[in-house]
Protein backbone atom coordinates (compact mmCIF):
# COMPACT_ATOMS: atom_id res chain seq x y z
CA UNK A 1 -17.44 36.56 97.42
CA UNK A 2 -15.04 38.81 95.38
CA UNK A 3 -11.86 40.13 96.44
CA UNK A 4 -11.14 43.59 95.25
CA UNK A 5 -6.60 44.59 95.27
CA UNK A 6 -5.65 47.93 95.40
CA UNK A 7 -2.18 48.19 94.34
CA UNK A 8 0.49 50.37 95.62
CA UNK A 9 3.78 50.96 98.26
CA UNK A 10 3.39 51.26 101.88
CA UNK A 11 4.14 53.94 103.90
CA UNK A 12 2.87 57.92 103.80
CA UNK A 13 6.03 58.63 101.72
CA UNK A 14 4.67 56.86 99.09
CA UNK A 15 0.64 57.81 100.05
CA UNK A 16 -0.10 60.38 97.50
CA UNK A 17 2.07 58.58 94.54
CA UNK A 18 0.67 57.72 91.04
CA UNK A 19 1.64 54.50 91.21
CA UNK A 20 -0.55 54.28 94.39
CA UNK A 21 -3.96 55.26 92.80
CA UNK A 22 -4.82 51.37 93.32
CA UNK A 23 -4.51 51.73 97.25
CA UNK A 24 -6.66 55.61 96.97
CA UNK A 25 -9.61 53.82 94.82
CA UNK A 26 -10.08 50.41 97.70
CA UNK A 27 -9.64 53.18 100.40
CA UNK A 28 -12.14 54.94 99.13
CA UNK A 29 -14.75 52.12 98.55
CA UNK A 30 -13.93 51.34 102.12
CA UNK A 31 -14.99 54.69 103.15
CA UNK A 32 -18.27 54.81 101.57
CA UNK A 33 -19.88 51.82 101.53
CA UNK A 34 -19.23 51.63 105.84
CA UNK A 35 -16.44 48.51 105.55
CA UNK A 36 -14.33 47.50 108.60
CA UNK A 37 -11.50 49.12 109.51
CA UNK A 38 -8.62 48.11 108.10
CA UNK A 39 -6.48 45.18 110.10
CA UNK A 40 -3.65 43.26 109.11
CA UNK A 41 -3.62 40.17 107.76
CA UNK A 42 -1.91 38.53 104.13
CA UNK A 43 1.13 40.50 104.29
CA UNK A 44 -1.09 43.59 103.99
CA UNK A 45 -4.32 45.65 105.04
CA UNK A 46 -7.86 43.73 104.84
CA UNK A 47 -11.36 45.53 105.30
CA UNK A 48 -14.44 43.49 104.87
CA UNK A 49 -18.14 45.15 103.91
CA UNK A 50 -20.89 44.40 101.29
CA UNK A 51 -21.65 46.13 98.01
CA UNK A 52 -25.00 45.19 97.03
CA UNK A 53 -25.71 41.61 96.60
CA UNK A 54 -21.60 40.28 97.48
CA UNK A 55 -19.10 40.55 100.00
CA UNK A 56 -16.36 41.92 99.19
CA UNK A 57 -12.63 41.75 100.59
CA UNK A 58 -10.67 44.93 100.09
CA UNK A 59 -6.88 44.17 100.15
CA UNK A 60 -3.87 46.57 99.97
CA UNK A 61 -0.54 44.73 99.55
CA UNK A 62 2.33 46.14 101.86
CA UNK A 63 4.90 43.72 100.55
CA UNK A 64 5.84 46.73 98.09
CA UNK A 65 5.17 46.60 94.27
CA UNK A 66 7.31 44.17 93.19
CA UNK A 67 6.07 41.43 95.18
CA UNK A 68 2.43 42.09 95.52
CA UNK A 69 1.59 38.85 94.36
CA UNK A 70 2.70 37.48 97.68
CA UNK A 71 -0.09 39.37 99.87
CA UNK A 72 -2.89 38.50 96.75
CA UNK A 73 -2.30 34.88 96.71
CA UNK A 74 -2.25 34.56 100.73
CA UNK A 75 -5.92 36.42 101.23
CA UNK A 76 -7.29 34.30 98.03
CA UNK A 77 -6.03 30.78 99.16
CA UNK A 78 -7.60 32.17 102.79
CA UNK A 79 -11.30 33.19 101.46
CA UNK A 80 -10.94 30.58 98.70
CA UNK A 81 -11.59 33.00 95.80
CA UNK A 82 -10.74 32.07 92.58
CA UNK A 83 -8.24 34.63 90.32
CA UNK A 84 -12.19 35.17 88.39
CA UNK A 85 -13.43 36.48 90.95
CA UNK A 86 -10.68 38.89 92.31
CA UNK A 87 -10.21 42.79 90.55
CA UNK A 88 -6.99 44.72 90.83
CA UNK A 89 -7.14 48.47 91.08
CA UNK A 90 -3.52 49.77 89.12
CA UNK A 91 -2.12 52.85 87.40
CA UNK A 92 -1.54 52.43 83.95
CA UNK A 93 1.26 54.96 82.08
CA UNK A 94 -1.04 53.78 78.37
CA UNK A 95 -4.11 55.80 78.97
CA UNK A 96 -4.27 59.51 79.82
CA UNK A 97 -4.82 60.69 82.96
CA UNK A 98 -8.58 60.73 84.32
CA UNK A 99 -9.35 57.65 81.79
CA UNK A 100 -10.52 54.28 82.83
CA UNK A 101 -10.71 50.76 81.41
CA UNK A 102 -11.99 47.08 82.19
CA UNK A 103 -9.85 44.36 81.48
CA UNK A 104 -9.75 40.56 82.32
CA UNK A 105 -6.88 38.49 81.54
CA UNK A 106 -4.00 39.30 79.32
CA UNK A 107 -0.31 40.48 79.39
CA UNK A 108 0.96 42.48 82.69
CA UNK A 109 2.19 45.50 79.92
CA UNK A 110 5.43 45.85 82.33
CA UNK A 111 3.44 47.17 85.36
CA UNK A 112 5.85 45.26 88.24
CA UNK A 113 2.39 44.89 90.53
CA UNK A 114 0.53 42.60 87.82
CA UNK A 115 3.71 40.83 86.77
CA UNK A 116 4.17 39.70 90.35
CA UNK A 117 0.68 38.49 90.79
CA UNK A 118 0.40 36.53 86.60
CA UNK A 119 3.39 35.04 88.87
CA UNK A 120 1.17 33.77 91.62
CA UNK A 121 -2.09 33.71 90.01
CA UNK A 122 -2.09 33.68 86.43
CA UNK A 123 -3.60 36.03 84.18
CA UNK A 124 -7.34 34.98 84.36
CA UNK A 125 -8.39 37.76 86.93
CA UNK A 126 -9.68 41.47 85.88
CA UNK A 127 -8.21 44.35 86.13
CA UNK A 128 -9.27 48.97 86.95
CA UNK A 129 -6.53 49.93 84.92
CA UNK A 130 -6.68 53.91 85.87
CA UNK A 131 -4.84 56.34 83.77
CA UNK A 132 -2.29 58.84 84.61
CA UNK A 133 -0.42 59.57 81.56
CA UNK A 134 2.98 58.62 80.36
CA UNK A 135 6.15 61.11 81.03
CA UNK A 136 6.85 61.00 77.33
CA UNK A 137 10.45 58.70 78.20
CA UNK A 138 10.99 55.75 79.26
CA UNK A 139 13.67 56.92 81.42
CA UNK A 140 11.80 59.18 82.85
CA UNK A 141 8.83 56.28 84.35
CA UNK A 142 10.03 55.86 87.34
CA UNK A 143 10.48 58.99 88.85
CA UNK A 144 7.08 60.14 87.18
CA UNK A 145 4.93 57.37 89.18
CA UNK A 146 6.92 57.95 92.49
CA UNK A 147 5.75 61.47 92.42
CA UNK A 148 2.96 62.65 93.99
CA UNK A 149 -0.22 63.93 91.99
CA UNK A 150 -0.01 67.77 90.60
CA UNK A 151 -2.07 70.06 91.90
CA UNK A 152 -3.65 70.67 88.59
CA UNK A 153 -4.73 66.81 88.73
CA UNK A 154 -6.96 66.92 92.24
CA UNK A 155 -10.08 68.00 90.67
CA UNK A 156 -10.02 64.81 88.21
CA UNK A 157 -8.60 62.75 90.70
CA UNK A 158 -11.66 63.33 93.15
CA UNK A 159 -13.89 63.06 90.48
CA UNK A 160 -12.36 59.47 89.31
CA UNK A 161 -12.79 58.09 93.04
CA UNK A 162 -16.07 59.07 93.26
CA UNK A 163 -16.96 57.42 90.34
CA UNK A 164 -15.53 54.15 90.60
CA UNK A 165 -16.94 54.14 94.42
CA UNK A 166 -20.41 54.94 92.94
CA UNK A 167 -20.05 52.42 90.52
CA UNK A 168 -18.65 49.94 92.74
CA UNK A 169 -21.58 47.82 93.71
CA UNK A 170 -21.94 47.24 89.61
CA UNK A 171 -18.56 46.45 89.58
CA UNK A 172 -19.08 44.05 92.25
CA UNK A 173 -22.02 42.31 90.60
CA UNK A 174 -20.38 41.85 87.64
CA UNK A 175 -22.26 44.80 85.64
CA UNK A 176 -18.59 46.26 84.35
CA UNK A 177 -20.76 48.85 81.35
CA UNK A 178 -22.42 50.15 84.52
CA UNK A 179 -19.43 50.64 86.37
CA UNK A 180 -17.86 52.34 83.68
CA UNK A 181 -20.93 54.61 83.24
CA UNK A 182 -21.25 55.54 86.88
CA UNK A 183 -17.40 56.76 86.47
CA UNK A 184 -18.33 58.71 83.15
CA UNK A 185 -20.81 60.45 84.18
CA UNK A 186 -18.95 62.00 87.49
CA UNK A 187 -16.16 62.69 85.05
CA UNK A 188 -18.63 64.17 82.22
CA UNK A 189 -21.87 65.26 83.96
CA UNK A 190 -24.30 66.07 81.64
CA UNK A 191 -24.70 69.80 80.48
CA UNK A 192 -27.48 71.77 81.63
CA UNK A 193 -29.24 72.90 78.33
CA UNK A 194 -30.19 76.09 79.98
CA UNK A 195 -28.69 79.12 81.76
CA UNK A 196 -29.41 77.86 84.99
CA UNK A 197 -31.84 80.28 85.78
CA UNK A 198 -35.47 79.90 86.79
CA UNK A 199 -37.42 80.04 83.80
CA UNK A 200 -40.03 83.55 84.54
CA UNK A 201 -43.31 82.19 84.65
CA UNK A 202 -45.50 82.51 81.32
CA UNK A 203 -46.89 86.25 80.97
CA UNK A 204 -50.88 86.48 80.68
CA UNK A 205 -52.50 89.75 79.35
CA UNK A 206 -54.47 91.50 81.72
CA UNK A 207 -57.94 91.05 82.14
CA UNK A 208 -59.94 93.49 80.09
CA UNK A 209 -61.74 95.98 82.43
CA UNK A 210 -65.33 95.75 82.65
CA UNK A 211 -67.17 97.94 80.36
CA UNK A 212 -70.62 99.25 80.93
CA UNK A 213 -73.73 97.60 79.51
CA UNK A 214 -74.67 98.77 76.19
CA UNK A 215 -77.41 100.78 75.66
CA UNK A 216 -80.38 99.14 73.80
CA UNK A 217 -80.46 100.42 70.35
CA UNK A 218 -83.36 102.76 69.51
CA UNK A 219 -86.31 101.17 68.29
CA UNK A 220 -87.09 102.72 64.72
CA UNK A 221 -90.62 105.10 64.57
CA UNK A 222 -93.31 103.02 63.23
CA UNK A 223 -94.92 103.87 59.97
CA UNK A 224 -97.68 106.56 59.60
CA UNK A 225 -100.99 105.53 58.73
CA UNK A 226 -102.26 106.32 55.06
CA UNK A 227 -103.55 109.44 54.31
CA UNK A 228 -107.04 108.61 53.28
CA UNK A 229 -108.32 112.24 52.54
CA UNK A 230 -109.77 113.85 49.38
CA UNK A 231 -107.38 116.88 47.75
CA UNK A 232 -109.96 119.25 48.69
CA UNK A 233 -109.95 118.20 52.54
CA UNK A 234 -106.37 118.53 52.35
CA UNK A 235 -106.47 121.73 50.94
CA UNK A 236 -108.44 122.94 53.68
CA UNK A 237 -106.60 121.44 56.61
CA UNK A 238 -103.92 122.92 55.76
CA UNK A 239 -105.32 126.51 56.52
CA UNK A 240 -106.95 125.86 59.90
């Protein structure tokens, strides 16, 4: 059994934040792979389903950010799944937006989600970190991932859910390079070498038309016979 965390605030002020891509990726998973609806349970929202070979708990904290690691350890000391088995979904302000990464264990790198559950769980479970940039200041974090998504970002956005719900039966079965491929490719989709249009089927000459048998070449005269007569005979033939 894994357990699969989306991470982000409660509440449809927050709903379209950056810092609530974790809850959009688990909703999404939930929506296509036909999971239960959503009920309350662990200081948060549970849905239950199946991708491929596992079942998988789907868990979106409500406790807020800070103290996510409340709601996580409460459904994993419930289903008795180990922090190797459990994946968090999270923004992360390191890697531009659209970009996506694998990691298990490690430092929290500041994000107040992880830190809260390294303070529950440890370190040993993985991580979706899912990029949406950095505001360029410090100062300016905060603000930046309490603000909803751009306009300008839906098209990558979509894209990104749609991979990492494609991929997430590899995910699931611990096949993280074809996870990450499944997202690349609905990101990067491979060029069509072509223009797109039907290739014109291959041109044939006509067919010649028939022409008319050939006449059978004429049949050369034979030879005359020898001319077996005497001068004289000759001579008088030729004045009769």
């Amino acid at each position: 059994m894994k357990l699969f965390v989306g991470l982000g605030n409660p509440g449809v002020h927050y709903a379209k934040n950056r810092h609530n891509i974790g809850f959009m990726a688990v909703d999404r998973i939930a929506a296509d792979h036909g999971f239960s609806p959503w009920k309350r349970a662990f200081q948060g929202l549970v849905a239950e389903g199946r991708l491929g070979s596992q079942k998988v708990i789907l868990l979106k904290p409500e406790t807020f950010m800070n103290l996510s690691g409340q709601s996580v350890q409460g459904a994993a000391a419930f289903y008795r799944i180990p922090p190797e088995d459990m994946i968090v979904f999270h923004d992360d302000l390191d890697l531009a937006p659209g970009k996506l990464r694998l990691k298990r264990g490690g430092g929290h790198a500041g994000h107040n989600g992880l830190r809260s559950i390294h303070a529950h769980l440890g370190e040993a479970y993985g991580r979706v970190r899912i990029g949406i940039g950095h505001p360029g200041h410090k100062d300016a974090v905060a603000a930046y991932v309490l603000h909803d998504f751009a306009k300008a970002d839906q098209d990558w956005l979509e894209d990104l859910l749609r991979g990492i719900s494609e991929g997430a039966v590899a995910l699931a079965e611990g096949d993280g390079a074809r996870f990450q491929s499944a997202v690349a490719l609905r990101l990067s989709p491979p060029r069509n070498s072509g223009t797109g249009e039907a290739k014109p089927a291959a041109s044939h000459p006509p067919a010649p038309a028939c022409e008319p048998a050939a006449e059978p070449a004429p049949q050369p005269a034979p030879d005359p016979a020898p001319d077996t007569r005497s001068a004289l005979q000759k001579l008088a033939d030729k004045f009769r």
